[in-house]
Protein backbone atom coordinates (compact mmCIF):
# COMPACT_ATOMS: atom_id res chain seq x y z
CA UNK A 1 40.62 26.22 -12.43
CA UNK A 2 38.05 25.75 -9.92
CA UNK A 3 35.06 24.74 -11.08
CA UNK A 4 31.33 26.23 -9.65
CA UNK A 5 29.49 23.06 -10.02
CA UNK A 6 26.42 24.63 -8.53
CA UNK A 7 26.19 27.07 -11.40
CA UNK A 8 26.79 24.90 -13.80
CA UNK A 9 23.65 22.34 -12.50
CA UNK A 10 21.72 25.26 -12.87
CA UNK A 11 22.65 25.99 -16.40
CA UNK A 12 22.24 22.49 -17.09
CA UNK A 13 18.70 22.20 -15.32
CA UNK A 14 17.70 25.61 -17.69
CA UNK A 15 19.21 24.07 -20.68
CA UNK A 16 17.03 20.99 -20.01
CA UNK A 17 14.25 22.93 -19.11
CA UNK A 18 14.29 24.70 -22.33
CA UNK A 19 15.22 21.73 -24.45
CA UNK A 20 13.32 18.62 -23.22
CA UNK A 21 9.50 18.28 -25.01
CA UNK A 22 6.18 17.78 -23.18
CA UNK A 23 6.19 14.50 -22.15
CA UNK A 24 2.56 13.06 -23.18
CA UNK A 25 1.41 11.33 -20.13
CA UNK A 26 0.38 7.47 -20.73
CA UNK A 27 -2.86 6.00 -21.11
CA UNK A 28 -3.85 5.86 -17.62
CA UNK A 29 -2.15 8.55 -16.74
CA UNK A 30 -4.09 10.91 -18.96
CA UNK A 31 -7.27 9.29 -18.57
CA UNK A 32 -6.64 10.55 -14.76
CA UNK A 33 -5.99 13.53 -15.86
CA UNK A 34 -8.97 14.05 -18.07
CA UNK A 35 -11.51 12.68 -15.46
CA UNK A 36 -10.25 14.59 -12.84
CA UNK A 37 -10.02 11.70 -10.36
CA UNK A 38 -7.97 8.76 -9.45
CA UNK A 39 -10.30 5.14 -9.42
CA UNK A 40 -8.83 3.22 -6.51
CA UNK A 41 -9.57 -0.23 -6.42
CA UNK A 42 -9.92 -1.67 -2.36
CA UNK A 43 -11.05 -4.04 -0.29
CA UNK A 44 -14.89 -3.15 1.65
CA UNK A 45 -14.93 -3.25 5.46
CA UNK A 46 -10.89 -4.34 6.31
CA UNK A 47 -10.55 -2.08 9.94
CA UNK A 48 -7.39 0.10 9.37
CA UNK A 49 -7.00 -0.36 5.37
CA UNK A 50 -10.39 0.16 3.97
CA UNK A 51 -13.31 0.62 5.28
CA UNK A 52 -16.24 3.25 5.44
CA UNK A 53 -16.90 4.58 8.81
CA UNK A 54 -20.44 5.59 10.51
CA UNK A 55 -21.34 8.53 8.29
CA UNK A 56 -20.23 6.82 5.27
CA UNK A 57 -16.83 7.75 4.44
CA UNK A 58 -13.32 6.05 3.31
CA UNK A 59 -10.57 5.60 5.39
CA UNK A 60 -7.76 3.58 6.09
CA UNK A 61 -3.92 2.88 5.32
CA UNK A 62 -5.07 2.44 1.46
CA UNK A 63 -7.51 5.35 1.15
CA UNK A 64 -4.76 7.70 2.82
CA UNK A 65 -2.60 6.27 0.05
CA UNK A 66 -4.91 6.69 -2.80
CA UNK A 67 -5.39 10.51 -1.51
CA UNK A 68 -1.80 11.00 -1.60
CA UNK A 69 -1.78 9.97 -5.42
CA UNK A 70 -4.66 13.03 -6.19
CA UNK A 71 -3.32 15.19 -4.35
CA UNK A 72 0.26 14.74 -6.39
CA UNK A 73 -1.57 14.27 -9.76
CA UNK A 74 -4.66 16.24 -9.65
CA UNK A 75 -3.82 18.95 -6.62
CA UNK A 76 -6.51 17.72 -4.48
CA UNK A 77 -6.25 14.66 -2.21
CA UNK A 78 -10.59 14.82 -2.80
CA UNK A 79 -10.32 13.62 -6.31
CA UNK A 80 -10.63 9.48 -5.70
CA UNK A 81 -13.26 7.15 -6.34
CA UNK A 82 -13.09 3.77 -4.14
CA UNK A 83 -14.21 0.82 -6.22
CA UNK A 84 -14.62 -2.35 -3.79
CA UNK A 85 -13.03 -5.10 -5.64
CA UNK A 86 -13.07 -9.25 -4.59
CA UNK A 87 -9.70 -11.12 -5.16
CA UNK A 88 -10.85 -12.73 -7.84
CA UNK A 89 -11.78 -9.75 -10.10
CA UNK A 90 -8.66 -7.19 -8.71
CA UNK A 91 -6.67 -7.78 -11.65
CA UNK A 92 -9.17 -7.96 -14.58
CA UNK A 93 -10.19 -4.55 -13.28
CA UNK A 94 -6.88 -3.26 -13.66
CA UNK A 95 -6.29 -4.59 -17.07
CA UNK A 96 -10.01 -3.47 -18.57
CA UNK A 97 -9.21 -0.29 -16.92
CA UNK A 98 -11.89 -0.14 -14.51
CA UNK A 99 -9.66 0.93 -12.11
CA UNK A 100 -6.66 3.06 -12.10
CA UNK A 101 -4.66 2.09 -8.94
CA UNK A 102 -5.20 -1.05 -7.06
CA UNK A 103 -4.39 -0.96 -3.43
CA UNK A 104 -6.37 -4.41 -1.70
CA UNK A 105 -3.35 -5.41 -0.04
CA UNK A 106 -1.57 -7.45 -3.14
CA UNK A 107 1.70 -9.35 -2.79
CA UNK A 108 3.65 -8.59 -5.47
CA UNK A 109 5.29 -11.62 -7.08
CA UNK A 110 6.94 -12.46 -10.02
CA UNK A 111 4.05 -14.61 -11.65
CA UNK A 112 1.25 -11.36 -11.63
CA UNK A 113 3.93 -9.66 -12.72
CA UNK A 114 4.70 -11.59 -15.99
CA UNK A 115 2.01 -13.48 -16.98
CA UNK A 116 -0.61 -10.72 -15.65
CA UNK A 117 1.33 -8.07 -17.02
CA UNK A 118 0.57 -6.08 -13.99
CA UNK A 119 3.40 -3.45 -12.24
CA UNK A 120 4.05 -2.88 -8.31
CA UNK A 121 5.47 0.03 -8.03
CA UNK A 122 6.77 -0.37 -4.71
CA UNK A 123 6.46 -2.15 -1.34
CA UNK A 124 3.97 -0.18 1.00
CA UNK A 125 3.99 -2.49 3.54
CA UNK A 126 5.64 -5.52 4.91
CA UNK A 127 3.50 -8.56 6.12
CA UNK A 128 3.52 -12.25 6.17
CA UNK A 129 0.80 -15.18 6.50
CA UNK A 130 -0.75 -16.05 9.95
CA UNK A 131 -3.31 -18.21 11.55
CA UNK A 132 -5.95 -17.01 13.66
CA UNK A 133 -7.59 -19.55 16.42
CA UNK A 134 -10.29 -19.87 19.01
CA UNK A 135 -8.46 -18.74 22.51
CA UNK A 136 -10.05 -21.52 23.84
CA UNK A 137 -8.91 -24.23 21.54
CA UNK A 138 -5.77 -23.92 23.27
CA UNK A 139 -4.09 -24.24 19.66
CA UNK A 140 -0.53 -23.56 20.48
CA UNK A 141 1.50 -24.19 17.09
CA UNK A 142 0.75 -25.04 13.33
CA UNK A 143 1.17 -28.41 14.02
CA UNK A 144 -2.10 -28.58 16.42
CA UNK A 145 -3.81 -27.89 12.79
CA UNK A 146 -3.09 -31.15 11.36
CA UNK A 147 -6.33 -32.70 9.92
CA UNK A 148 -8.30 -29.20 10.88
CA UNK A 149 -10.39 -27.24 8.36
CA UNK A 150 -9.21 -23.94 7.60
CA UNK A 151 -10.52 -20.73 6.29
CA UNK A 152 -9.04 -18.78 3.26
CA UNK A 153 -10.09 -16.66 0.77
CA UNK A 154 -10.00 -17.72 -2.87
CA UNK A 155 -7.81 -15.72 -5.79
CA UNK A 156 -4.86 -14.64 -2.99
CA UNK A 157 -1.51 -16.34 -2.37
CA UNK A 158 -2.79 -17.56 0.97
CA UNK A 159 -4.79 -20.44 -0.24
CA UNK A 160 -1.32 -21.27 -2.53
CA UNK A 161 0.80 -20.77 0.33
CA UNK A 162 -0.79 -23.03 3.06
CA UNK A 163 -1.26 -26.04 0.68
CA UNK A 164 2.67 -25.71 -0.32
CA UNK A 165 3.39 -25.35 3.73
CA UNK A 166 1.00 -28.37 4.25
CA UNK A 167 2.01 -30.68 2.00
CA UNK A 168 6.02 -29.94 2.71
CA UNK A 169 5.16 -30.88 6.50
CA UNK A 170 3.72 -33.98 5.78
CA UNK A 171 0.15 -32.44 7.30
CA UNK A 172 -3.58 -32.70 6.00
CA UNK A 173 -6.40 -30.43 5.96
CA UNK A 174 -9.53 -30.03 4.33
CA UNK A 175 -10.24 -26.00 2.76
CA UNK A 176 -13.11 -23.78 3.08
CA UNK A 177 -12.66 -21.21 0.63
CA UNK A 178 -14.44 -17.93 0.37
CA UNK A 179 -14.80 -14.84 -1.97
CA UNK A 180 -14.07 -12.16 0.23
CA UNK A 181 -12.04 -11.40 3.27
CA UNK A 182 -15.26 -10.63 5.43
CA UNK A 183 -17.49 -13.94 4.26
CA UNK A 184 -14.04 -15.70 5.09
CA UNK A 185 -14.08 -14.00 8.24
CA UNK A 186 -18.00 -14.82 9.07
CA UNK A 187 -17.20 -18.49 8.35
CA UNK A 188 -14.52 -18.54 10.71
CA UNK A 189 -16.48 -16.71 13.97
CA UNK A 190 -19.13 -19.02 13.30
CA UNK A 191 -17.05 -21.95 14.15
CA UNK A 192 -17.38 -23.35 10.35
CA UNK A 193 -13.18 -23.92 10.59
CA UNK A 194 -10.71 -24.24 13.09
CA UNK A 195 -8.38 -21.86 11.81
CA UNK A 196 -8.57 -18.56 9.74
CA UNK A 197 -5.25 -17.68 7.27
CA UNK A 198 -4.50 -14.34 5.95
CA UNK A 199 -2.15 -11.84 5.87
CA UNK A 200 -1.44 -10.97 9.81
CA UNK A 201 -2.39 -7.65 9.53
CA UNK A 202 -5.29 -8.43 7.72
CA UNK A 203 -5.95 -11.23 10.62
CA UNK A 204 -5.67 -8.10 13.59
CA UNK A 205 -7.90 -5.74 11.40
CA UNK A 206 -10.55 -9.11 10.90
CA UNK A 207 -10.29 -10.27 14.94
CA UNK A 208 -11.92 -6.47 15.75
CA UNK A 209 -15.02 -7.99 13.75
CA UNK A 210 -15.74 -10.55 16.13
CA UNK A 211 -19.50 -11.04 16.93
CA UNK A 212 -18.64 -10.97 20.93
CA UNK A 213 -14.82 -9.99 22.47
CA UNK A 214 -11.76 -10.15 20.04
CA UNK A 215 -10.10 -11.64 22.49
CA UNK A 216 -11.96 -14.73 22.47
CA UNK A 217 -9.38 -14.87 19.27
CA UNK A 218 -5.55 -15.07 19.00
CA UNK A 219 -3.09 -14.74 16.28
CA UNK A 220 -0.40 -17.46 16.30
CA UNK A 221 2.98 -16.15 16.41
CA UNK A 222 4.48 -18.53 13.55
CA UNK A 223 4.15 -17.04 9.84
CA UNK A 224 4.52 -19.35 6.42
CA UNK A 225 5.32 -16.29 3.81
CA UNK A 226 6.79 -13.55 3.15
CA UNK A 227 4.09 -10.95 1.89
CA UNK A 228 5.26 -7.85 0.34
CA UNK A 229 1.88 -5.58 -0.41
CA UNK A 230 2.03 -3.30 -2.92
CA UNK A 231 -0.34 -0.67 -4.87
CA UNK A 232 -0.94 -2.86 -8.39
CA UNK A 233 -0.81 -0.81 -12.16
CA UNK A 234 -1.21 -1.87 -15.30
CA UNK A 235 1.91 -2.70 -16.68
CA UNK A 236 1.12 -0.51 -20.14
CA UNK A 237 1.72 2.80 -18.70
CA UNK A 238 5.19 2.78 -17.06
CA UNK A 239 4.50 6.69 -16.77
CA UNK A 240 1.85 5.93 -14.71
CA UNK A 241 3.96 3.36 -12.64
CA UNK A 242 6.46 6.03 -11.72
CA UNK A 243 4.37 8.39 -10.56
CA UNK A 244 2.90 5.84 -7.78
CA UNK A 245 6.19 4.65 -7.06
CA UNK A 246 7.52 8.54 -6.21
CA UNK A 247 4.79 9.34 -4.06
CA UNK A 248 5.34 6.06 -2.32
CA UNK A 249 8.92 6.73 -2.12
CA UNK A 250 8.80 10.27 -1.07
CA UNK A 251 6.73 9.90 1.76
CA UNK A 252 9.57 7.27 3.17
CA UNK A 253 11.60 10.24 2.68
CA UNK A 254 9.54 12.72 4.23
CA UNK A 255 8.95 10.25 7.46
CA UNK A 256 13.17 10.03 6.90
CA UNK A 257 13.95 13.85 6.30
CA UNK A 258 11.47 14.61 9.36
CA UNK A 259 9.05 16.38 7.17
CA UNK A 260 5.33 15.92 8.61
CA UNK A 261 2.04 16.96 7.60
CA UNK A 262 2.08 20.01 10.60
CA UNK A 263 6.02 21.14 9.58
CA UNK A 264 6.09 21.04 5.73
CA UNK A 265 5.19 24.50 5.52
CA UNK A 266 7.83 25.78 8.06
CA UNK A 267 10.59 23.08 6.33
CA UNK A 268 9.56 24.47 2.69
CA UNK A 269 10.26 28.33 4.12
CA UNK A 270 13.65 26.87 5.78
CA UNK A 271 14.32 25.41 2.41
CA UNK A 272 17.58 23.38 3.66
CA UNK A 273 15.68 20.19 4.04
CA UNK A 274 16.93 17.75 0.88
CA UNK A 275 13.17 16.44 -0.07
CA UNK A 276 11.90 20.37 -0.37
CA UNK A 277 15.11 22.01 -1.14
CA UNK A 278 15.02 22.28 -5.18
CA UNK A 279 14.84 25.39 -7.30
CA UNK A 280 12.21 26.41 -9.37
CA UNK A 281 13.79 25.24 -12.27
CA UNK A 282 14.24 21.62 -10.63
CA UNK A 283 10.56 21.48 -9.74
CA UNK A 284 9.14 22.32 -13.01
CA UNK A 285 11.67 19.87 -15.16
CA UNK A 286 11.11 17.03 -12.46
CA UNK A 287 7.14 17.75 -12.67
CA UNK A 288 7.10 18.12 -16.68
CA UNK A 289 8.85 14.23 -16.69
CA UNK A 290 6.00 13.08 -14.43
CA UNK A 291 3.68 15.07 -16.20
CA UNK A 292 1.85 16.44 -13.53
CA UNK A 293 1.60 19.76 -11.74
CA UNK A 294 5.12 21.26 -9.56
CA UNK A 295 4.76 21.04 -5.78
CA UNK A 296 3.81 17.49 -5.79
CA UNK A 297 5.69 16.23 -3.07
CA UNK A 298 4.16 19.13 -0.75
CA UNK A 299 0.66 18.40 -1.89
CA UNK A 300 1.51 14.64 -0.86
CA UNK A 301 2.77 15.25 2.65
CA UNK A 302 0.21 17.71 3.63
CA UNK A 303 -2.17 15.45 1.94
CA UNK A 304 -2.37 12.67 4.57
CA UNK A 305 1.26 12.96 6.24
CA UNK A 306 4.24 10.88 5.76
CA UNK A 307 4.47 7.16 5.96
CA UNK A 308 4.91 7.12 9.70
CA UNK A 309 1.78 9.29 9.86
CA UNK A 310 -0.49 7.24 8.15
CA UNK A 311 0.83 3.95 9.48
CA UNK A 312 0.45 5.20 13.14
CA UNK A 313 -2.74 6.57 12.74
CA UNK A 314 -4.34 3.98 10.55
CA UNK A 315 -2.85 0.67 11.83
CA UNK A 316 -0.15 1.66 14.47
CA UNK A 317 -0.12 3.05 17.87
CA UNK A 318 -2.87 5.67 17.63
CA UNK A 319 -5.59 2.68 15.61
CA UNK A 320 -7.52 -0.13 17.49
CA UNK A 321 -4.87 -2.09 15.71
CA UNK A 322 -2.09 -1.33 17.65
CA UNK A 323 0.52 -3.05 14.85
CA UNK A 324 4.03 -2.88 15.79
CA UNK A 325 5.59 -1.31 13.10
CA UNK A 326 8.42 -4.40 13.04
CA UNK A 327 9.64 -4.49 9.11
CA UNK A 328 7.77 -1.09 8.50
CA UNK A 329 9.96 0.66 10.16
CA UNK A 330 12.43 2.63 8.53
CA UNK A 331 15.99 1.46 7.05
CA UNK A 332 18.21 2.92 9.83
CA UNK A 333 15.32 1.79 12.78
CA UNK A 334 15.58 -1.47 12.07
CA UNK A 335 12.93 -1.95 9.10
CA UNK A 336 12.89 -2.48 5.80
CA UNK A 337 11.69 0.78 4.10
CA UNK A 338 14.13 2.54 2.00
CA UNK A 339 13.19 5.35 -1.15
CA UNK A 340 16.19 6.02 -3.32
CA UNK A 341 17.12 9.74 -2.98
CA UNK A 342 14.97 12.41 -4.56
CA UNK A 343 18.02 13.89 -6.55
């Protein structure tokens, strides 16, 4: 007997519509809900991630991020609050609640993650540690640093990182240490250190803050760490925790499926395309487990676009930044970004 298995999924999706209970969304989740808007956590005045422009307002890789959370969870990508947060005091504002999502560019490894009882839902972008120099130093490798003082900002896995890479090479230096990516950055232009370490990206979104020409600065090529940044939760909702992971990982998928910010409408009408094509019945029994609204993934998308969208326009090709996308590229072109399949 041949079996219809596409009638039978939809028999099983009603009989699990009509059996499973209201899931009761998580702490965070529902305290979301009930304000009615999502408390991002970010760093103040990083070009391309965070930053306010002339007339006041948020944008950036992270903001566009944070907007594609509201517009999943609360239907309107408007809903945020963007709470400037140091280093230092990212994580206590994630466990005390003051935020809800915390998107400062964060590596996610395994000691926040145990000890600080903090979640990453997901890798939104791939980095690792650099050195910016004076162009005229004529500082050609890490090794010209030997002895050198060097800039870093306190609380991050930078400072960790270079005096592990320092001492394994046998090298010296001497640290000045700062609270925040921009007094870091001030110390640095003013000639107070020879060398400024951060995250690279973070480095080419700094170098546009340069009192005179940016070029007058240069990004070594050689890098000391992986750095995998990802938005930060508090590890005691994990319903909260898959929600930010989904809209992370859907738009991957949309970028992947070829679903954009101008075309979702068309694709949705078309409904062959596999991150839009579910019934209603698969919506609403997906959407009741996340406990938010159907139609989140569309709200997402035409929220800010998908993750080739907002890296392009933010930090890529059509940004002063002009980032190669390298390792934020997709799976099958040559990166490392890869969502598990929606269904």
């Amino acid at each position: 007997m041949k079996i219809d298995w596409t009638v039978c999924g939809a028999a099983l999706l009603v009989l699990t519509l009509t059996v499973l209970p209201r899931v009761e969304a998580g702490e965070v989740l529902h305290g979301v809900k009930a304000r009615g808007q999502v408390r991002c956590g970010v760093s103040e005045g990083v070009p391309g991630f965070s930053e306010r422009d002339a007339g006041g307002h948020w944008r950036g890789f992270n903001v566009d991020f944070c907007r594609a959370v509201a517009a999943a969870v609360l239907e309107d990508p408007d809903k945020i609050e963007l709470v400037p947060v140091l280093a230092p005091a990212r994580f206590p504002a994630l466990q005390t609640r003051r935020i809800d999502l915390l998107l400062n560019n964060t590596t996610w490894n395994l000691t926040r993650e145990a000890v600080l009882r903090v979640r990453f839902p997901g890798i939104l972008f791939y980095d690792g540690q650099g050195f910016m120099v004076p162009a005229a130093a004529q500082i050609a490798t890490l090794a010209d640093l030997n002895g050198a003082t060097l800039c870093v900002k306190t609380g991050t896995t930078n400072q960790r990182n270079l005096e592990t890479y320092f001492e394994a090479q046998g090298w010296s230096m001497k640290l000045l240490v700062s609270e925040s990516d921009s007094e870091a950055a001030q110390a640095f232009f003013a000639g107070r250190c020879r060398a400024y370490t951060a995250d690279a990206a973070l480095l080419t979104a700094l170098r546009l803050q340069a009192p005179e020409d940016p070029h007058a600065f240069v990004i070594l090529p050689e890098r000391i760490s992986k750095e995998p940044l990802s938005p930060a939760v508090w590890g005691g909702d994990p319903e909260w925790a898959t929600v930010i992971r989904w809209v992370l990982n859907v738009l991957i998928l949309a970028e992947e499926n070829g679903v954009t910010r101008d075309n979702v409408d068309a694709v949705i009408a078309e409904n062959k395309n596999p991150l839009v094509r579910q019934t209603a019945d698969e919506h609403e029994v997906i959407a009741r487990a996340l406990g938010i609204a159907p139609h989140w993934v569309t709200r997402a998308v035409k929220a800010v676009g998908n993750y080739g969208e907002i890296y392009e326009r933010n930090v890529g090709r059509d940004s002063p930044l002009k980032i190669e996308r390298g390792l934020n590229r997709l799976w099958n072109q040559g990166g490392l970004h890869y969502a598990p399949p929606i269904d």
